[in-house]
PDB file of N, CA and C in Angstrom:
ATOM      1  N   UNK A   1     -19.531  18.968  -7.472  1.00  0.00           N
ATOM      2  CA  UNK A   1     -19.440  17.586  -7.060  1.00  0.00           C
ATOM      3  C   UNK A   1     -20.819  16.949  -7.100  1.00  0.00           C
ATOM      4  N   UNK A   2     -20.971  15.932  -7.781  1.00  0.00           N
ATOM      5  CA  UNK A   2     -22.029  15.160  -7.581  1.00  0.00           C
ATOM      6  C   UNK A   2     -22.664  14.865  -6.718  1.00  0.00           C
ATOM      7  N   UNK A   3     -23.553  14.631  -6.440  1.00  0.00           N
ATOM      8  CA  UNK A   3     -24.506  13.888  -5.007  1.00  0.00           C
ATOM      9  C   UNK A   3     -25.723  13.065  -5.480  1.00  0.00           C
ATOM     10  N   UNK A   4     -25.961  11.977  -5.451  1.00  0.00           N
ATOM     11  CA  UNK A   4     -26.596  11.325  -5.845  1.00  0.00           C
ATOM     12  C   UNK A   4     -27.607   9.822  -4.760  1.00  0.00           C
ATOM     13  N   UNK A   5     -28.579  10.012  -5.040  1.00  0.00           N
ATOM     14  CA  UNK A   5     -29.386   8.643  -3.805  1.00  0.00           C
ATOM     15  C   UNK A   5     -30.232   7.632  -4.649  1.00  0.00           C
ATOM     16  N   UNK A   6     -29.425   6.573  -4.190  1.00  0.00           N
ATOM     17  CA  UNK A   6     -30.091   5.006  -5.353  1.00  0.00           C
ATOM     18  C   UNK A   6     -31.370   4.669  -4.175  1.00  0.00           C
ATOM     19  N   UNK A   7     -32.042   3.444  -4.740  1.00  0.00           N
ATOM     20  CA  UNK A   7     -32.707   2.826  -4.125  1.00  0.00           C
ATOM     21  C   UNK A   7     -32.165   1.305  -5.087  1.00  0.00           C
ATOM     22  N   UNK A   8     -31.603   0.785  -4.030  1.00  0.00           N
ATOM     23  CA  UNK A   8     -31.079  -0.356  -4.829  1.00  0.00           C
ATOM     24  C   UNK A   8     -32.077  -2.097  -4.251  1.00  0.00           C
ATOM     25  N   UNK A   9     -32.888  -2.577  -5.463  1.00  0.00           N
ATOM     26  CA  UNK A   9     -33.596  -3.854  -4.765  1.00  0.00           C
ATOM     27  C   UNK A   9     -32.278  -5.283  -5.091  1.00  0.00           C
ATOM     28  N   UNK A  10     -32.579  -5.753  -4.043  1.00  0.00           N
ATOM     29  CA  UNK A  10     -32.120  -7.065  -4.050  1.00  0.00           C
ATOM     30  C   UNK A  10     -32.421  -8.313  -4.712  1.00  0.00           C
ATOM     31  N   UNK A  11     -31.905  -9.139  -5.137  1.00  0.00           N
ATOM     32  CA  UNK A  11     -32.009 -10.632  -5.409  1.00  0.00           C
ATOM     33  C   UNK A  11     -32.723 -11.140  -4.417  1.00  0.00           C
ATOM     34  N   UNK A  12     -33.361 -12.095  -4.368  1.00  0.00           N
ATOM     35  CA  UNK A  12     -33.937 -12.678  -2.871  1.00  0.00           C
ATOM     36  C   UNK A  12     -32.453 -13.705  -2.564  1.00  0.00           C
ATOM     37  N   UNK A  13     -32.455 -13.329  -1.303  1.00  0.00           N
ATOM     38  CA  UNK A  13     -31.488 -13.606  -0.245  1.00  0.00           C
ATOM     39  C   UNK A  13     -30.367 -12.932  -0.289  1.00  0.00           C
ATOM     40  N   UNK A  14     -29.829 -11.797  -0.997  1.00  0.00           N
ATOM     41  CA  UNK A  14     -28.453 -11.855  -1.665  1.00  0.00           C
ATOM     42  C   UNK A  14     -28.241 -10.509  -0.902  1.00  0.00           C
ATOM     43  N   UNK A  15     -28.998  -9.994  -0.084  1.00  0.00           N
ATOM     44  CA  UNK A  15     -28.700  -8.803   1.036  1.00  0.00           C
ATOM     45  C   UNK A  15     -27.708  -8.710   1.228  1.00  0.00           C
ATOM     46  N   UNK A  16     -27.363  -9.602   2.223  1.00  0.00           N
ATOM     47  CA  UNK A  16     -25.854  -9.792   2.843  1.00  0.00           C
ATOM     48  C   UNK A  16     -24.804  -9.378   2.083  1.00  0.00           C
ATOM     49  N   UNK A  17     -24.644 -10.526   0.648  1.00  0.00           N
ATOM     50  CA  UNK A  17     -23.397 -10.181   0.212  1.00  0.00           C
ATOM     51  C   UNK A  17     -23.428  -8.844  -0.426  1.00  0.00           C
ATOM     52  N   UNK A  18     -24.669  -8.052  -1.152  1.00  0.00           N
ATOM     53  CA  UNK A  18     -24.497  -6.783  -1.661  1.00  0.00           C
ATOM     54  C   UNK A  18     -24.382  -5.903  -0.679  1.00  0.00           C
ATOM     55  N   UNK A  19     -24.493  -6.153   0.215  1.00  0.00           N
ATOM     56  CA  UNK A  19     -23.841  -4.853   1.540  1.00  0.00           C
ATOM     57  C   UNK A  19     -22.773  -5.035   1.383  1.00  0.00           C
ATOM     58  N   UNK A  20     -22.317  -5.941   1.759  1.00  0.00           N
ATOM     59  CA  UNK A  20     -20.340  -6.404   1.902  1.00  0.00           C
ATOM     60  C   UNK A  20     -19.724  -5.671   0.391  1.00  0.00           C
ATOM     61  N   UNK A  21     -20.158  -5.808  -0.780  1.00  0.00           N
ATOM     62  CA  UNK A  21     -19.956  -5.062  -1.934  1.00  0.00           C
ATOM     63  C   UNK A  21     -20.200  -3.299  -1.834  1.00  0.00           C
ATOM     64  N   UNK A  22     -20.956  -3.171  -0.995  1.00  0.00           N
ATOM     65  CA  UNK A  22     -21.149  -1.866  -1.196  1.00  0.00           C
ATOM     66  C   UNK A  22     -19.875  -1.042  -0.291  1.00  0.00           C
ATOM     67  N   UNK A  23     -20.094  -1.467   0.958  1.00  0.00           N
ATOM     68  CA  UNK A  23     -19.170  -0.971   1.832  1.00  0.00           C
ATOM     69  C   UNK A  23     -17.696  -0.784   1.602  1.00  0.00           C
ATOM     70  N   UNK A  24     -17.577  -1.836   0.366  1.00  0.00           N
ATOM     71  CA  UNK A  24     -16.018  -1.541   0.112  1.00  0.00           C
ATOM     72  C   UNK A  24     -16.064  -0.391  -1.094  1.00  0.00           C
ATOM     73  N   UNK A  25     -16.998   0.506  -1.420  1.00  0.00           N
ATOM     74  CA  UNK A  25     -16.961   1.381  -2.366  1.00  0.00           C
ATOM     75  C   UNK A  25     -16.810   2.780  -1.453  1.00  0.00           C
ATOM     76  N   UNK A  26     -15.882   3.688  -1.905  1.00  0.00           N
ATOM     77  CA  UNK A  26     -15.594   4.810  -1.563  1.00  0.00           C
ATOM     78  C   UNK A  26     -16.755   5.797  -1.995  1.00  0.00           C
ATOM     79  N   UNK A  27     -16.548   7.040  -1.415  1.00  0.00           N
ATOM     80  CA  UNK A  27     -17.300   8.016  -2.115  1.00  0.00           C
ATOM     81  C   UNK A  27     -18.760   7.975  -1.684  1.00  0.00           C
ATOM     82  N   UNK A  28     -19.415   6.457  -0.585  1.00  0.00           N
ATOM     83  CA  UNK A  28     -20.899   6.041  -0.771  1.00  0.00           C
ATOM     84  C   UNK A  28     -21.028   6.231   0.678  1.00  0.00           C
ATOM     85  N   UNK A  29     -22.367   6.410   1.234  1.00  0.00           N
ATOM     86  CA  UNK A  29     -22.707   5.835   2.589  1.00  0.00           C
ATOM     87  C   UNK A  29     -24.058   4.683   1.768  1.00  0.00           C
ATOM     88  N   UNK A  30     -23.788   3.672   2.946  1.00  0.00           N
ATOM     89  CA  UNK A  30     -24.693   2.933   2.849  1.00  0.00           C
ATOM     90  C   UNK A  30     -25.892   2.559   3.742  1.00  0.00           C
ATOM     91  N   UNK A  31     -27.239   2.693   3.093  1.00  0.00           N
ATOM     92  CA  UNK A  31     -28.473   2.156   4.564  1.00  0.00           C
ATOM     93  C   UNK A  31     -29.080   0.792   4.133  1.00  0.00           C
ATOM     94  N   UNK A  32     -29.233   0.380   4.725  1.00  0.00           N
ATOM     95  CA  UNK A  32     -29.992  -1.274   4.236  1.00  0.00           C
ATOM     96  C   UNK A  32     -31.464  -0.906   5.200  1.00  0.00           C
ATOM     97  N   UNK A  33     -32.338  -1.375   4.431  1.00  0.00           N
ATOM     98  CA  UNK A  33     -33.553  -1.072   4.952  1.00  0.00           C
ATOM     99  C   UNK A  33     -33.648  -2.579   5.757  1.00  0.00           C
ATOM    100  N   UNK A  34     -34.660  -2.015   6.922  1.00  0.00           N
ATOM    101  CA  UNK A  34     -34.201  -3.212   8.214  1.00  0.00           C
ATOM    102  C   UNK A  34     -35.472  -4.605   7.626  1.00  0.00           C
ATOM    103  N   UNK A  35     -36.272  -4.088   6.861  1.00  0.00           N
ATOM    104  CA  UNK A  35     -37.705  -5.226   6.923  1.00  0.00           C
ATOM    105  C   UNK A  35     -38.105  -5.374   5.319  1.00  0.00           C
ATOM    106  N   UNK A  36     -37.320  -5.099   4.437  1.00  0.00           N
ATOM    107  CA  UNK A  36     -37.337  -5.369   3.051  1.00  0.00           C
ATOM    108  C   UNK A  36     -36.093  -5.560   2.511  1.00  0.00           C
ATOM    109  N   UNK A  37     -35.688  -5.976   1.476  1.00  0.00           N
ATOM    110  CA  UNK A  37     -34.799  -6.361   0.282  1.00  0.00           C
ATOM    111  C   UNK A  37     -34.489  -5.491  -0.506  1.00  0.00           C
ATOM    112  N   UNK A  38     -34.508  -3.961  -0.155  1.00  0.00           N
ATOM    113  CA  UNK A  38     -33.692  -2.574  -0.406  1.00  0.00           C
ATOM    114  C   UNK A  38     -33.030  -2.301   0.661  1.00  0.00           C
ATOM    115  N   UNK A  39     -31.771  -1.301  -0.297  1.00  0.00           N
ATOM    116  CA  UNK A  39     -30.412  -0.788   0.104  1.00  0.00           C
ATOM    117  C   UNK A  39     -31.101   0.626  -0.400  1.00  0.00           C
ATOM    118  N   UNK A  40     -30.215   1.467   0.388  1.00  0.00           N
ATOM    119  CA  UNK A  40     -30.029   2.731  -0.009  1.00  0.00           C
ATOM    120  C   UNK A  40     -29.208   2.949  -0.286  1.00  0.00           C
ATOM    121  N   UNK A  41     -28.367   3.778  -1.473  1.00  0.00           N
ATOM    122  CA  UNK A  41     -26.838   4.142  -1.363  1.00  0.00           C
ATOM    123  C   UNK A  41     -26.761   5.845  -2.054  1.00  0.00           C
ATOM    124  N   UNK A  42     -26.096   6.441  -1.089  1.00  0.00           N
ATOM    125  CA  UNK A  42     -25.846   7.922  -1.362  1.00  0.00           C
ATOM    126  C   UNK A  42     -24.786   8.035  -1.593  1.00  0.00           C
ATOM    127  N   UNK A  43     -24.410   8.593  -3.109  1.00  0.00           N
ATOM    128  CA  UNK A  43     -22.908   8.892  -3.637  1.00  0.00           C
ATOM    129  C   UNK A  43     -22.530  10.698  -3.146  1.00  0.00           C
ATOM    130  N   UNK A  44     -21.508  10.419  -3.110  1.00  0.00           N
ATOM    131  CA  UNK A  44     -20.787  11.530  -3.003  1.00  0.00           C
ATOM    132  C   UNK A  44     -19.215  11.873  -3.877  1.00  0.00           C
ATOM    133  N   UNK A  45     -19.210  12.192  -4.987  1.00  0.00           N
ATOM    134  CA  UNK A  45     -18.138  11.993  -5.487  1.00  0.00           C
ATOM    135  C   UNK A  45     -17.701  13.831  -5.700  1.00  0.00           C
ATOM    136  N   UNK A  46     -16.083  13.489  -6.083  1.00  0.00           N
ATOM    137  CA  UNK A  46     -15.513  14.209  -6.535  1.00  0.00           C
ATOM    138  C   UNK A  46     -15.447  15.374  -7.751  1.00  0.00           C
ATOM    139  N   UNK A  47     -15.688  14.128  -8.429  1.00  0.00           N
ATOM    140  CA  UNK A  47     -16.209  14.665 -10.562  1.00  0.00           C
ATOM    141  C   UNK A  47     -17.319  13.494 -11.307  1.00  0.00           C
ATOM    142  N   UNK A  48     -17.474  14.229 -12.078  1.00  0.00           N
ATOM    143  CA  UNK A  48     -18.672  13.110 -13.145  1.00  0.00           C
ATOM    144  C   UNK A  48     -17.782  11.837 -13.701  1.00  0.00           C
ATOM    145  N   UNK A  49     -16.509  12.117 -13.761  1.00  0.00           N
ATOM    146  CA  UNK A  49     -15.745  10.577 -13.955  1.00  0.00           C
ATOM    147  C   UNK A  49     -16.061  10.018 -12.621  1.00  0.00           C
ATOM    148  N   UNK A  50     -15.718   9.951 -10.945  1.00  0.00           N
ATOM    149  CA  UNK A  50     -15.886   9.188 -10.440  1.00  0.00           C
ATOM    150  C   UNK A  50     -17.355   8.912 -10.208  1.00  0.00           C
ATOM    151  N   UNK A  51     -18.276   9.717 -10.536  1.00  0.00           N
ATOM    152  CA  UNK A  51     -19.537   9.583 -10.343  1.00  0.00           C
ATOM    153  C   UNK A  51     -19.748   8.582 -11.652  1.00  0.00           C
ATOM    154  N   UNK A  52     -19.530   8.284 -12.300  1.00  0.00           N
ATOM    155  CA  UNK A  52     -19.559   7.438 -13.460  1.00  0.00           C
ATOM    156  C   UNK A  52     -19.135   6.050 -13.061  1.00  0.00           C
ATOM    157  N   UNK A  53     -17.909   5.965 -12.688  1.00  0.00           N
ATOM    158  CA  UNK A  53     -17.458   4.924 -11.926  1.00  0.00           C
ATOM    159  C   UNK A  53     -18.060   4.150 -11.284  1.00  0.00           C
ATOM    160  N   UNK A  54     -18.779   4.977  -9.998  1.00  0.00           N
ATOM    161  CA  UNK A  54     -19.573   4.244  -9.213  1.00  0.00           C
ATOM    162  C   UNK A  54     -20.792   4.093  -9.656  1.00  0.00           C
ATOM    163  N   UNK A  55     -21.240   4.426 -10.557  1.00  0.00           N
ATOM    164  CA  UNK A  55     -22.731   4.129 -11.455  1.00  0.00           C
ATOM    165  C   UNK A  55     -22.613   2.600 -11.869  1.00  0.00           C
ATOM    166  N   UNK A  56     -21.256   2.724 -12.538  1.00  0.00           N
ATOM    167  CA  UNK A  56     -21.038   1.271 -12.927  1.00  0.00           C
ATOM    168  C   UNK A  56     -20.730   0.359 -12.250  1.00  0.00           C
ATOM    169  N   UNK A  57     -19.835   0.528 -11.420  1.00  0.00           N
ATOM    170  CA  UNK A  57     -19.700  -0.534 -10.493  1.00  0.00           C
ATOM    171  C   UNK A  57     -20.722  -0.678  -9.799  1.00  0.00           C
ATOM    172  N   UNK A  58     -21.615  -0.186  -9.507  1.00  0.00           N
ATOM    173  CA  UNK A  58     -23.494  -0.481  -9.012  1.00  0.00           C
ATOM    174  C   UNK A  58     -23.909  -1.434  -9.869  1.00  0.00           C
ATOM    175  N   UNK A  59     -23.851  -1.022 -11.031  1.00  0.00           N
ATOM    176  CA  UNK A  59     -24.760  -1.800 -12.053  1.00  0.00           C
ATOM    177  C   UNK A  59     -24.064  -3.211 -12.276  1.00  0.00           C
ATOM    178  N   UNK A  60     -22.572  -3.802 -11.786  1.00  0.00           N
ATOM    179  CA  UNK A  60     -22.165  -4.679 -12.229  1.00  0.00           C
ATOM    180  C   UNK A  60     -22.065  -5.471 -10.848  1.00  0.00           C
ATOM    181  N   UNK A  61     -22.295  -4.922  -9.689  1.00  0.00           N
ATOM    182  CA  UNK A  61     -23.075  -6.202  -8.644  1.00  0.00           C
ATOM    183  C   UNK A  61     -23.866  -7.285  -8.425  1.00  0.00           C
ATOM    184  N   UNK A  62     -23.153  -8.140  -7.789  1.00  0.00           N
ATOM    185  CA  UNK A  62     -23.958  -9.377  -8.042  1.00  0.00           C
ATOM    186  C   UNK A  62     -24.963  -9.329  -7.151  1.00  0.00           C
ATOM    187  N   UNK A  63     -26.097  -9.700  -7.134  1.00  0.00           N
ATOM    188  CA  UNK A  63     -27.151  -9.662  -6.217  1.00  0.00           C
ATOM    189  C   UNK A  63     -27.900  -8.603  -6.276  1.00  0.00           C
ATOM    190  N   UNK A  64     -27.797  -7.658  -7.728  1.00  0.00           N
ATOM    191  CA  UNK A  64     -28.518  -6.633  -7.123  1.00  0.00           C
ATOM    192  C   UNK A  64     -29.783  -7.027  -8.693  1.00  0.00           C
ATOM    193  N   UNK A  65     -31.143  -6.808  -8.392  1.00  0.00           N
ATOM    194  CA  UNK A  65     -32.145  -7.098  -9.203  1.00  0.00           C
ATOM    195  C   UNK A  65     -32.572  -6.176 -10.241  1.00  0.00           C
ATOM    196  N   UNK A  66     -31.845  -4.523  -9.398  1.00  0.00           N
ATOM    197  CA  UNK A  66     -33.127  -3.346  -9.985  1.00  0.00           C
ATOM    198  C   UNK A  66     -32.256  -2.106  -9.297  1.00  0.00           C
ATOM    199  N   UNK A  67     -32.087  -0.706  -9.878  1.00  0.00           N
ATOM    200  CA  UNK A  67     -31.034   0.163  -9.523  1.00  0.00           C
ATOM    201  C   UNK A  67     -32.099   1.570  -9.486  1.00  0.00           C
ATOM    202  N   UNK A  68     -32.274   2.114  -9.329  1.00  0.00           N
ATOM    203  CA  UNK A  68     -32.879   3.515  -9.570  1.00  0.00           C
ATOM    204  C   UNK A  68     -32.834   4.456  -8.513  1.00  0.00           C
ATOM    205  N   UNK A  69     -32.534   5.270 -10.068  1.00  0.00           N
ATOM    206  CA  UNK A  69     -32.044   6.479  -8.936  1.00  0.00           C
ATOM    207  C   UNK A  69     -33.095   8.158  -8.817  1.00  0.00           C
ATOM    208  N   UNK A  70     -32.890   8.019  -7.274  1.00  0.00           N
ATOM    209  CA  UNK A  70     -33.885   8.622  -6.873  1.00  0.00           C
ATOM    210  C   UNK A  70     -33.456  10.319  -6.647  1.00  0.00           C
ATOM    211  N   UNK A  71     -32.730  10.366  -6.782  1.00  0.00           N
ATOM    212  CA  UNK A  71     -32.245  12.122  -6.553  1.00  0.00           C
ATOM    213  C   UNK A  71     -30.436  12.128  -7.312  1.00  0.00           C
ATOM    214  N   UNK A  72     -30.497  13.512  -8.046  1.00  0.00           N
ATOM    215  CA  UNK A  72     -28.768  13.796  -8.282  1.00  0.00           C
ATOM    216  C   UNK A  72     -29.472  15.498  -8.029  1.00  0.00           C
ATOM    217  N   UNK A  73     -27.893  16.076  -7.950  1.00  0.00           N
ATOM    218  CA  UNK A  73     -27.587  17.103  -7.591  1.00  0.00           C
ATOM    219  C   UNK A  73     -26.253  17.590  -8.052  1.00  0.00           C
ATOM    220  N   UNK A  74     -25.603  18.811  -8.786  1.00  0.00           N
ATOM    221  CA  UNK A  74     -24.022  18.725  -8.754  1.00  0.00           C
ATOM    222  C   UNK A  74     -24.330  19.742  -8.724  1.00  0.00           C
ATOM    223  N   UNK A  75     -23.579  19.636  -7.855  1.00  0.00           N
ATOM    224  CA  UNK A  75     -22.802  21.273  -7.032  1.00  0.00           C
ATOM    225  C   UNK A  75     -21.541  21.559  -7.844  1.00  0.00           C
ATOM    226  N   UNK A  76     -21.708  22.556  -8.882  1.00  0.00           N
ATOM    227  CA  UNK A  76     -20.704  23.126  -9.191  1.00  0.00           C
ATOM    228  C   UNK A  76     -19.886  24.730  -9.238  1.00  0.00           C
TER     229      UNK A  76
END
């Protein structure tokens, strides 16, 4: 199973709504950093299809500026 940790930067102002986007994604925990315009998001998926999934649906958020990812791991 995959395991994976983004560092996701923001749009200026657009925090808010990319949390509300994130939270409705399965498979993720989410941290919002309290004093900057990064998110954290740690995947946890099933298989490399849903880990794929949620790669993309990251990348096709509105509000988000800049995606990188900072750690994977699959445990197989």
């Amino acid at each position: 199973m995959p395991i994976k940790s983004y560092v996701l930067h923001c749009e200026e102002n657009s925090k808010k709504e990319l949390l509300k986007e994130l939270h409705k994604l399965s498979e993720c925990e989410v941290i919002p950093a309290q004093n900057h315009e990064i998110i954290i998001v740690v995947t946890d998926t099933e298989s490399e299809e849903s880990d794929t999934k949620i790669y993309n649906q990251l990348l096709e958020m509105k509000g988000l500026k800049h995606l990188s990812l900072v750690s994977g791991f699959d445990a197989k």
